[in-house]
Protein backbone atom coordinates (compact mmCIF):
# COMPACT_ATOMS: atom_id res chain seq x y z
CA UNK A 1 39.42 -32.70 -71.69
CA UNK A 2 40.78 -36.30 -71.23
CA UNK A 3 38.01 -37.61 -68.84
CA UNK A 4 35.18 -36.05 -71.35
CA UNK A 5 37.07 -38.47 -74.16
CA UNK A 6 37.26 -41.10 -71.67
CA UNK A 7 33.80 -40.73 -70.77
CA UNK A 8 32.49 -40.66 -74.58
CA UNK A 9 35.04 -43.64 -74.98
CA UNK A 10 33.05 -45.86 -72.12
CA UNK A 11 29.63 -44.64 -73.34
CA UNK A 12 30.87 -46.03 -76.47
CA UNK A 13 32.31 -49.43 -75.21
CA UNK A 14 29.59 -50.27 -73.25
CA UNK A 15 26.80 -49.55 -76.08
CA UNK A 16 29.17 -51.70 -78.32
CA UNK A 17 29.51 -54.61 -75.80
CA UNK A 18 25.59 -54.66 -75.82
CA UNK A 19 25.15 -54.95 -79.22
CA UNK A 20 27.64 -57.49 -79.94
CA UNK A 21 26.13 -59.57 -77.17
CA UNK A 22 22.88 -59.56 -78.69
CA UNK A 23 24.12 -59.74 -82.41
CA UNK A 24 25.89 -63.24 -81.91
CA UNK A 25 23.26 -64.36 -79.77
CA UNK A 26 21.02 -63.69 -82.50
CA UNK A 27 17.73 -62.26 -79.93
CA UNK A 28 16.92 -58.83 -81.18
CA UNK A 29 15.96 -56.19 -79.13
CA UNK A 30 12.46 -54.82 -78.29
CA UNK A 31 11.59 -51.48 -79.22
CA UNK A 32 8.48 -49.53 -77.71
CA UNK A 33 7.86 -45.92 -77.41
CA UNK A 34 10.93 -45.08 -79.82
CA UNK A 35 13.25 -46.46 -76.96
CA UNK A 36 15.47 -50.19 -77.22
CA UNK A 37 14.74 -52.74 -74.59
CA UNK A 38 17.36 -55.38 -74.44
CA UNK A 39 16.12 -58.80 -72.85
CA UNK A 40 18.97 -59.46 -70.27
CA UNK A 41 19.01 -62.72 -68.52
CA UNK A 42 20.47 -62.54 -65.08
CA UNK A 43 24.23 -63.96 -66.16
CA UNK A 44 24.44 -61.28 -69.65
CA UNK A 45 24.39 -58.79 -66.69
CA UNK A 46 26.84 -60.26 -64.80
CA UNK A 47 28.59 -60.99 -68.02
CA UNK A 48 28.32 -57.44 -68.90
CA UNK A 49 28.83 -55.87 -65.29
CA UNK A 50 32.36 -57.09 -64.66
CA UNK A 51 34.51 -55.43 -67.75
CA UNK A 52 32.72 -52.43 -67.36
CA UNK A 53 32.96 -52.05 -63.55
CA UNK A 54 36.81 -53.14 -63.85
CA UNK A 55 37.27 -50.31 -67.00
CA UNK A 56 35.56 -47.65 -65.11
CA UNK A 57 37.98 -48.59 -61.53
CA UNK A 58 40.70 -48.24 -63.60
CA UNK A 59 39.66 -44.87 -65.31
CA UNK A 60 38.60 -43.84 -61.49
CA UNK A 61 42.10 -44.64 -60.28
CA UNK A 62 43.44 -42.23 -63.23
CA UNK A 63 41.21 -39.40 -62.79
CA UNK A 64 40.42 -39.18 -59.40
CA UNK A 65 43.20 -36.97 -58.68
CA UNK A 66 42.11 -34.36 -61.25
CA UNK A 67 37.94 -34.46 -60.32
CA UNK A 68 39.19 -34.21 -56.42
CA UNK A 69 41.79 -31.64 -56.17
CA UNK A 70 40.55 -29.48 -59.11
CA UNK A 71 41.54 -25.52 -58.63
CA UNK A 72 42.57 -26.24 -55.26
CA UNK A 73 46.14 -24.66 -54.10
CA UNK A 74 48.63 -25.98 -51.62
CA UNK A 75 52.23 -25.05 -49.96
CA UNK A 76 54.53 -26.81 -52.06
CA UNK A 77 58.52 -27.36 -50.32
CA UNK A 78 61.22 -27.87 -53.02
CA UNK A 79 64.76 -29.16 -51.82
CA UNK A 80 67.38 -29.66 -53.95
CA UNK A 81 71.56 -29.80 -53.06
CA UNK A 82 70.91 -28.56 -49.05
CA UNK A 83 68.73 -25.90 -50.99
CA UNK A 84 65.20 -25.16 -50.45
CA UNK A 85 62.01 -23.19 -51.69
CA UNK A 86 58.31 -22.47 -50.60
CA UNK A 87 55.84 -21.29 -52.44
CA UNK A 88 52.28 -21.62 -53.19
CA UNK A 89 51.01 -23.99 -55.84
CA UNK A 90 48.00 -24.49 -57.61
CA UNK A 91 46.54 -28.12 -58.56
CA UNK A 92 45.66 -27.62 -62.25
CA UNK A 93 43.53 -30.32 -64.00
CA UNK A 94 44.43 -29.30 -67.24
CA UNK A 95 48.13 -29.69 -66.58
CA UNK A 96 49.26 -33.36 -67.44
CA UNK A 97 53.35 -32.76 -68.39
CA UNK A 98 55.26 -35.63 -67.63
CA UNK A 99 59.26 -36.26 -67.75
CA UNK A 100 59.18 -38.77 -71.00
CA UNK A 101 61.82 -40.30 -69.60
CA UNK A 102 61.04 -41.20 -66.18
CA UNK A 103 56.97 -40.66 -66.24
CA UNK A 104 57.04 -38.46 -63.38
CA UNK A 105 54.58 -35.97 -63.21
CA UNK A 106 55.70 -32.18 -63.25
CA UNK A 107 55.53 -28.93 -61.52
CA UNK A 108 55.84 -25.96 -63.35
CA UNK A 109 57.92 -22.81 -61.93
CA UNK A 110 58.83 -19.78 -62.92
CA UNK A 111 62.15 -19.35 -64.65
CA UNK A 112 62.90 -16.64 -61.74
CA UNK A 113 62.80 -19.30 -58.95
CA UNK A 114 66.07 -21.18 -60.47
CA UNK A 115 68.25 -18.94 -58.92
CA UNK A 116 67.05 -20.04 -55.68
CA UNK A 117 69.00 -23.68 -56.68
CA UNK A 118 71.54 -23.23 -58.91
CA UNK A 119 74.18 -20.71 -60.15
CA UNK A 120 74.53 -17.68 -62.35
CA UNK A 121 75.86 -19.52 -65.33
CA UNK A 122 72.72 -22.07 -65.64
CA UNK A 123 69.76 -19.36 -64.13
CA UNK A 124 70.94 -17.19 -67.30
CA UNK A 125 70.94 -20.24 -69.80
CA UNK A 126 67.50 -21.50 -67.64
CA UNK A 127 66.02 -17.61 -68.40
CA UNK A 128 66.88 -17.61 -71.45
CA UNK A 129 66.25 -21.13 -72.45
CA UNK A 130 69.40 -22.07 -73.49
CA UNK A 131 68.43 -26.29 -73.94
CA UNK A 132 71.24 -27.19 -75.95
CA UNK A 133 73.66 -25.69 -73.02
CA UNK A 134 71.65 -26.65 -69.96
CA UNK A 135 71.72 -30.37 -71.48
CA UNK A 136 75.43 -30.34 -71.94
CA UNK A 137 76.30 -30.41 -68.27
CA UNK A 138 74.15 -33.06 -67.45
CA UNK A 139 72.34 -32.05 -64.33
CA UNK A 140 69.25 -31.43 -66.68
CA UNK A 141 66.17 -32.57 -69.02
CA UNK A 142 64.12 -31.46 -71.39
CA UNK A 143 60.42 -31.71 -70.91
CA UNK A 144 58.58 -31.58 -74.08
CA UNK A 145 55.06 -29.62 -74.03
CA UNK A 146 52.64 -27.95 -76.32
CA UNK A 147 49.58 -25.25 -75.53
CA UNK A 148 46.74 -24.05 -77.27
CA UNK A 149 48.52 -20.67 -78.66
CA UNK A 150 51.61 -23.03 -79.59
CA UNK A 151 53.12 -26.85 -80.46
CA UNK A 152 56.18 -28.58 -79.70
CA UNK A 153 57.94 -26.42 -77.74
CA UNK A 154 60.39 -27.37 -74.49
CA UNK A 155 61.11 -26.68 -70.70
CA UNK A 156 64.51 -27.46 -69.11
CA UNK A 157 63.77 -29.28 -65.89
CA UNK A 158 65.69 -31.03 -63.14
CA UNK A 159 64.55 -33.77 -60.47
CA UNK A 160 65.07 -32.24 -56.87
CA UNK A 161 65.75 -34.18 -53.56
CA UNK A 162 62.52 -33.78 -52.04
CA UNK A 163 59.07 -32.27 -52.73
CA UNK A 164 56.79 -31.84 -50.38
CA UNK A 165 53.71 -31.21 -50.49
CA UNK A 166 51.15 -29.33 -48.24
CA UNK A 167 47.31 -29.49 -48.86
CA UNK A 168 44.26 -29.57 -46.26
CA UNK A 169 46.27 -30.44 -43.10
CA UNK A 170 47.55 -33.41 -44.72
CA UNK A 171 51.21 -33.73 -45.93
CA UNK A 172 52.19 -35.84 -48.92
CA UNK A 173 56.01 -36.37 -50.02
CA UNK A 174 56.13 -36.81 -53.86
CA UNK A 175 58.20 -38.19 -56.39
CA UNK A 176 58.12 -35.63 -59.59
CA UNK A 177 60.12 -33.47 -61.76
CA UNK A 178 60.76 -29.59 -61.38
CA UNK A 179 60.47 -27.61 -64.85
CA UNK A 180 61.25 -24.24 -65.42
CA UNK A 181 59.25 -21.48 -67.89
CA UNK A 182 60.64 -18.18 -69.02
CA UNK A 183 57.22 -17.40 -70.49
CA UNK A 184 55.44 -18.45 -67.14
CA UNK A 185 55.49 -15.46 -65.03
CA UNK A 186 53.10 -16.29 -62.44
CA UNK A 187 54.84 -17.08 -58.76
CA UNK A 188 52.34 -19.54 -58.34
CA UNK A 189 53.09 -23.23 -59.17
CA UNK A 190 51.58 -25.19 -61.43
CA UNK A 191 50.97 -29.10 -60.38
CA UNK A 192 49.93 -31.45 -62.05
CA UNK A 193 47.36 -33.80 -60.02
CA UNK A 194 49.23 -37.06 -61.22
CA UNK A 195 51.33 -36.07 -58.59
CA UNK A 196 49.40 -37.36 -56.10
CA UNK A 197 49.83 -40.77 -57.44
CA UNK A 198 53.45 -40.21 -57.03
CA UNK A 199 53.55 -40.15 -53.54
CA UNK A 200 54.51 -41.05 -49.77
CA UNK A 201 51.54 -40.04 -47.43
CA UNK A 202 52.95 -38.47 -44.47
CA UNK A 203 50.75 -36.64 -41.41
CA UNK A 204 53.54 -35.22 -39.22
CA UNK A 205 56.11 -32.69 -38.88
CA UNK A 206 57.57 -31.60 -42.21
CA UNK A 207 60.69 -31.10 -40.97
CA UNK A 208 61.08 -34.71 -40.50
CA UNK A 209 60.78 -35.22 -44.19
């Protein structure tokens, strides 16, 4: 949804640029066969080439992530306190959480997998999404996020030690959040591409992570 606004944003921009070029230069533009034809000189190119080329670089650099790794899963390694947990993960372009305070990008779980870190006092507050608790002891944040079916709700999360992650023979070690849903009860998951921004390229063994 974001890169269709950006796209209709640029479109936008770019038709606006042109026009203002050609309103304070006062030479109007040529129409023939119902289309425009703008009388560019060589340097109104130029002049016109460079903010658009460095606006769409920078809008590349943003999106890339979510255009290249679209629907595409990966074997995602979550340590935390000498703890650790596998499981499969799917890139989804449509997730874009972040930790509001930090502005790390963050991987969704399912509420089940907390027991796998942490114990039976916080995995029943973290099922049953006891914030108020969970924020008490300090070890936690809240992630704010909002859906389609509903607004303004929030996940507890937590940043781990490492996470690793696993996609196309390549190994990347990124810097993100971990958040946990009671209502998500898929064991897949859910990554958002930013994270791949966040990151340490690494091509050997994972176990010297």
């Amino acid at each position: 949804g974001r890169i269709i606004i950006n796209f209709y944003i640029q479109t936008f921009l770019l038709g606006g640029l042109i026009s203002a070029i050609f309103y304070f230069s006062g030479r109007p533009a040529v129409m023939s066969n119902n289309i425009y034809y703008f009388p560019f000189s060589t340097m109104q190119l130029f002049i016109i080439a460079i903010p658009l080329v460095i606006t769409l670089a920078f809008y590349w650099k943003r999106s890339k992530n979510r255009l290249l790794s679209y629907g595409k899963y990966c074997r995602i390694t979550i340590c935390y306190n000498n703890k650790s947990v596998v499981v499969e993960g799917l890139i989804d372009s449509g997730c874009s959480l972040t930790d509001p305070l930090s502005g790390k990008p963050v991987v969704i779980l399912n509420a089940s997998f907390s027991s796998s870190f942490f114990n039976k006092e916080n995995v029943a507050l973290i099922k049953n999404n006891n914030l108020a608790s969970l924020l008490i002891s300090g070890n936690f944040r809240l992630i704010p996020f909002s859906t389609v079916s509903s607004q303004d709700n929030n996940m507890i999360g937590f940043l781990p030690d490492k996470c690793i992650v696993e996609i196309e023979e390549k190994t990347f070690l990124c810097d993100c959040v971990i958040a946990f849903s009671s209502s998500f009860s898929a064991k897949t998951a859910i990554i958002n591409p930013d994270i791949f921004s966040h990151y340490k390229y690494f091509g050997g063994n994972i176990n010297e992570l």
